[in-house]
Protein backbone atom coordinates (compact mmCIF):
# COMPACT_ATOMS: atom_id res chain seq x y z
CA UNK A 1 6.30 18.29 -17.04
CA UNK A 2 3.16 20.28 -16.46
CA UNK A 3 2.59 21.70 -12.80
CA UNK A 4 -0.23 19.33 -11.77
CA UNK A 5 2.50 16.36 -12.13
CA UNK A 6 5.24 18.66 -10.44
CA UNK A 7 2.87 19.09 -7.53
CA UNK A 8 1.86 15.43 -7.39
CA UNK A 9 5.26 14.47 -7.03
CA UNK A 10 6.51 17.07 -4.66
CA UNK A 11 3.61 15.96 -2.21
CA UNK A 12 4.52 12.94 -2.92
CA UNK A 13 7.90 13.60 -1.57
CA UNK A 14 6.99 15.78 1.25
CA UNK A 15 4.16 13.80 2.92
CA UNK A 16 6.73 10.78 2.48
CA UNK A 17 9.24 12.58 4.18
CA UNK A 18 7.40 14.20 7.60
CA UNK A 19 3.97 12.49 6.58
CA UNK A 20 0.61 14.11 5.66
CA UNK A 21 -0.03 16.78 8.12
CA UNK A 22 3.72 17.69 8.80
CA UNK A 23 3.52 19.17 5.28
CA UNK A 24 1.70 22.45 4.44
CA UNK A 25 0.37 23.79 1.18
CA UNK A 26 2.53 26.47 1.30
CA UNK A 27 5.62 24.04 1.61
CA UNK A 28 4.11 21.88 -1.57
CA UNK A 29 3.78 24.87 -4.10
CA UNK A 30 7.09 26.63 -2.90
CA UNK A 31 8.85 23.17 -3.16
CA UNK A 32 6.62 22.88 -6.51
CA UNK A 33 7.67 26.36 -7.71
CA UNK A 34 4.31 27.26 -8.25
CA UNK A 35 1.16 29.46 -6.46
CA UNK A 36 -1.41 28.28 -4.48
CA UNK A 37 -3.76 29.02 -6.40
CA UNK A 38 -2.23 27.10 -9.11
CA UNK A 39 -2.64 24.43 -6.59
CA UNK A 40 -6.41 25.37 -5.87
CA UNK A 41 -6.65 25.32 -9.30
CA UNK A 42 -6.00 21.74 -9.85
CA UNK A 43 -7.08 20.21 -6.77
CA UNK A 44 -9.28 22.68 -5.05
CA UNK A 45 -7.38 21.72 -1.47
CA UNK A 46 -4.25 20.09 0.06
CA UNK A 47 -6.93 16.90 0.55
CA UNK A 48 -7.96 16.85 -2.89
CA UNK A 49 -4.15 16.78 -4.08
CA UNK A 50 -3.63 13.74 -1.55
CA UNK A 51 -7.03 11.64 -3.21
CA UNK A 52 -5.56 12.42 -6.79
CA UNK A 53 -1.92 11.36 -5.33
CA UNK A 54 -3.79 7.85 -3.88
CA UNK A 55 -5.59 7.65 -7.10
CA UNK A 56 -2.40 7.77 -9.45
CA UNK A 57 0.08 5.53 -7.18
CA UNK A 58 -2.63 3.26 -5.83
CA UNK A 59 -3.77 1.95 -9.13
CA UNK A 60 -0.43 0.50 -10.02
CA UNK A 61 -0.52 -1.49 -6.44
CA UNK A 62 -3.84 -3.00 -7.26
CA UNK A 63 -3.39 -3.28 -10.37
CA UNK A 64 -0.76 -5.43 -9.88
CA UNK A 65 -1.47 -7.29 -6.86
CA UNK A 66 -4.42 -7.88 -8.47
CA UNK A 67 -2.72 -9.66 -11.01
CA UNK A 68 -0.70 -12.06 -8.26
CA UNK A 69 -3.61 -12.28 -6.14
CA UNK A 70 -5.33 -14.52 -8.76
CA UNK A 71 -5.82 -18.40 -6.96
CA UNK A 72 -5.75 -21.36 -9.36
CA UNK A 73 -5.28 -24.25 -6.27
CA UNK A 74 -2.13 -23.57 -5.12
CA UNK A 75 -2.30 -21.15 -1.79
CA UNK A 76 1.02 -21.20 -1.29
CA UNK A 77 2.29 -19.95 -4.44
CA UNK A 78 -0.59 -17.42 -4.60
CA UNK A 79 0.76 -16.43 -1.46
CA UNK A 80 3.89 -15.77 -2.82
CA UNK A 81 3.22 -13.97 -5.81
CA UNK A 82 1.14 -11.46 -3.99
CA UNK A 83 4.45 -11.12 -1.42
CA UNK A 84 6.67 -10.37 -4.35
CA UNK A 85 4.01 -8.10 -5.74
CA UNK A 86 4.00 -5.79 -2.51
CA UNK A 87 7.77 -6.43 -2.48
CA UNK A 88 8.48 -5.01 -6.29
CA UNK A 89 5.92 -2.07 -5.82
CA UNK A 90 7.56 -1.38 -2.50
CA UNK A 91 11.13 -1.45 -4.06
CA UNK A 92 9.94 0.46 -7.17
CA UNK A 93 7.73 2.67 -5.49
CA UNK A 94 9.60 3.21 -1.77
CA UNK A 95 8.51 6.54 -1.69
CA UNK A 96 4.99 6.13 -2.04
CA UNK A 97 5.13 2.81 -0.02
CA UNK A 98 6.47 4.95 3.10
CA UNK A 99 3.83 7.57 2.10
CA UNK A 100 1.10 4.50 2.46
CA UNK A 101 2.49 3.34 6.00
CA UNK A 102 2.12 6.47 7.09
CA UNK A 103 -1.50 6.92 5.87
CA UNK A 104 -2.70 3.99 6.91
CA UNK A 105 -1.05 4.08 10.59
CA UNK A 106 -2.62 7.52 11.20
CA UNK A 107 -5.36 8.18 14.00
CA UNK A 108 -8.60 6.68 12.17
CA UNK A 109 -10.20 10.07 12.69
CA UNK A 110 -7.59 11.75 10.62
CA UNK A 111 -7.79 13.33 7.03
CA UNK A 112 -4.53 11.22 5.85
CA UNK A 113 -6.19 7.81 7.46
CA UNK A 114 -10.15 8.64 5.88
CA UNK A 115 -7.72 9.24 2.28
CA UNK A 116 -6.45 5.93 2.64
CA UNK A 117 -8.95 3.64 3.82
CA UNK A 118 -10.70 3.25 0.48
CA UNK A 119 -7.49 1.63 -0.54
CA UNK A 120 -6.94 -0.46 2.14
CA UNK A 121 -10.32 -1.78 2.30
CA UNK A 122 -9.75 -2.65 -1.70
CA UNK A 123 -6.30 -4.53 -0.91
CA UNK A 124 -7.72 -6.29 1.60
CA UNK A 125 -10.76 -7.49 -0.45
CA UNK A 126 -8.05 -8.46 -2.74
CA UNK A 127 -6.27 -10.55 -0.32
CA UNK A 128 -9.71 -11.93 1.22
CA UNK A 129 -10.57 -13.05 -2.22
CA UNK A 130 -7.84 -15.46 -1.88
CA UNK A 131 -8.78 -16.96 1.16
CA UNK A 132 -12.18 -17.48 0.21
CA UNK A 133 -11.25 -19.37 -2.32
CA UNK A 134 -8.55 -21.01 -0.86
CA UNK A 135 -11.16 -22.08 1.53
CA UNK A 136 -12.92 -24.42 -0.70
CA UNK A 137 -9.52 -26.41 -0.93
CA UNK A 138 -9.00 -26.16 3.04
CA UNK A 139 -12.25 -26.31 5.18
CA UNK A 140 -10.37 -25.39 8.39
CA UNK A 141 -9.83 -21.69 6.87
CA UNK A 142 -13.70 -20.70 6.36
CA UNK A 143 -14.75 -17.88 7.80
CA UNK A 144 -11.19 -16.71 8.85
CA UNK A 145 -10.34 -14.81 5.01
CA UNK A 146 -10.76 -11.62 6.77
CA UNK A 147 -8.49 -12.25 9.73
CA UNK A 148 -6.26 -14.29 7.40
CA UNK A 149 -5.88 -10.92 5.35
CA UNK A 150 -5.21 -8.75 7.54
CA UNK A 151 -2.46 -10.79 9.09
CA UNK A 152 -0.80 -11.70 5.79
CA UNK A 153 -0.99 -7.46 4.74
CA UNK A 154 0.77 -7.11 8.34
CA UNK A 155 3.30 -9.25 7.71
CA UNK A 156 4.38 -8.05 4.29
CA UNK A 157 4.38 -4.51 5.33
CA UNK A 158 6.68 -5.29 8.48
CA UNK A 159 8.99 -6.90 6.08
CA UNK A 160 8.76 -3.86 3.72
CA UNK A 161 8.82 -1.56 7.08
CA UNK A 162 12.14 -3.46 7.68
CA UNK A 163 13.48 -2.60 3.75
CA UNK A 164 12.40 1.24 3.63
CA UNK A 165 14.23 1.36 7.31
CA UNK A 166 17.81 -0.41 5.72
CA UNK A 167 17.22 -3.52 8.06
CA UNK A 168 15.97 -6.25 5.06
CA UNK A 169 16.41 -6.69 1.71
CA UNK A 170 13.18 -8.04 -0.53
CA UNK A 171 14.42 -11.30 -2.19
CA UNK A 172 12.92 -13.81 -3.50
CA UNK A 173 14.52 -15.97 -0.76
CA UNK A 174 12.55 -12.95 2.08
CA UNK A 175 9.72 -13.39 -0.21
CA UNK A 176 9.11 -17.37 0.69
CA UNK A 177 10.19 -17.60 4.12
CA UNK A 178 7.63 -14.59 4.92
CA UNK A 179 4.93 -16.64 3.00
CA UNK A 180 6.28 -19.87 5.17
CA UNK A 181 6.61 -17.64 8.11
CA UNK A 182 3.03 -16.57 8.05
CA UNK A 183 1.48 -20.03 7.18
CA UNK A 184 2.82 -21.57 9.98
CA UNK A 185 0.02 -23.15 11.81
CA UNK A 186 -2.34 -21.62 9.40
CA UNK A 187 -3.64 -25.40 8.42
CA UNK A 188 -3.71 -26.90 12.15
């Protein structure tokens, strides 16, 4: 492996470990075996070697969520086919899922949060999508997708908060009553 992949997945460790800015660079390219300037070399700064982490683990989540979050008439099946989505990335990925959380929970003024929030603002777009569309099938959701997003991404990442902690496991069986969970009342 060459040492742009060894530091990628070193950071990828740390920051999942004690999150983005309990990590320094000198930590990364000891824990990497390598110099900093090895690490300046490939990513000119500890920020630039988060944005090409995001950009290498993120495209697998939309990429396949993307996939799942594709609505031929049926919401809730949709609905569950993004949940097991988020669920198999989460159990494939765990590290980089916890890395995510972490991101994405950090003050909005942050380095680690302004990383993220391309990302989130693309899975949610994602997930919007599908209640746009869903829409035309269910008048009473217009003009609710983005509220109806949001809430659906919370809910599958407290389950998945529940999995990385050891409290849940992410069946198929967690998978539908989460989808049934968070449709309740949605239609009323």
């Amino acid at each position: 492996m060459d040492n742009r992949q060894i530091l990628l997945d070193c950071a990828l460790q740390l920051f999942s470990q004690r999150g983005y800015d309990g990590v320094g660079v000198q930590e990364i390219v000891d824990e990497a075996g390598v110099t900093k300037p090895t690490l300046y070399h490939y990513f000119e700064s500890k920020r630039g070697l988060l944005e090409e982490l995001l950009k290498r683990e993120e495209w697998n989540l939309l990429s396949e969520v993307g996939v799942a979050a594709q609505y031929q008439g049926d919401l809730l099946l949709t609905l569950y086919n993004i949940a097991r989505s988020y669920f198999n990335i989460a159990e494939r990925h765990s590290v980089f899922y916890r890395m995510q959380l972490a991101l994405y929970f950090a003050p909005p003024e942050s380095e680690a949060h302004q990383a993220i929030k391309p990302y989130t603002h693309q899975q949610n777009a994602l997930l919007e999508s599908v209640f746009v569309k869903a829409a035309e099938d269910h008048g009473n959701m217009r003009g609710r997708h983005h509220r109806y997003a949001a809430g659906f991404l919370g809910v599958l990442n407290g389950m998945i908060g529940l999995y990385l902690s050891g409290q849940a496991e992410l069946t198929d069986e967690v998978g539908y009553q989460t989808v049934h969970q968070f449709m309740h009342g949605i239609f009323s």
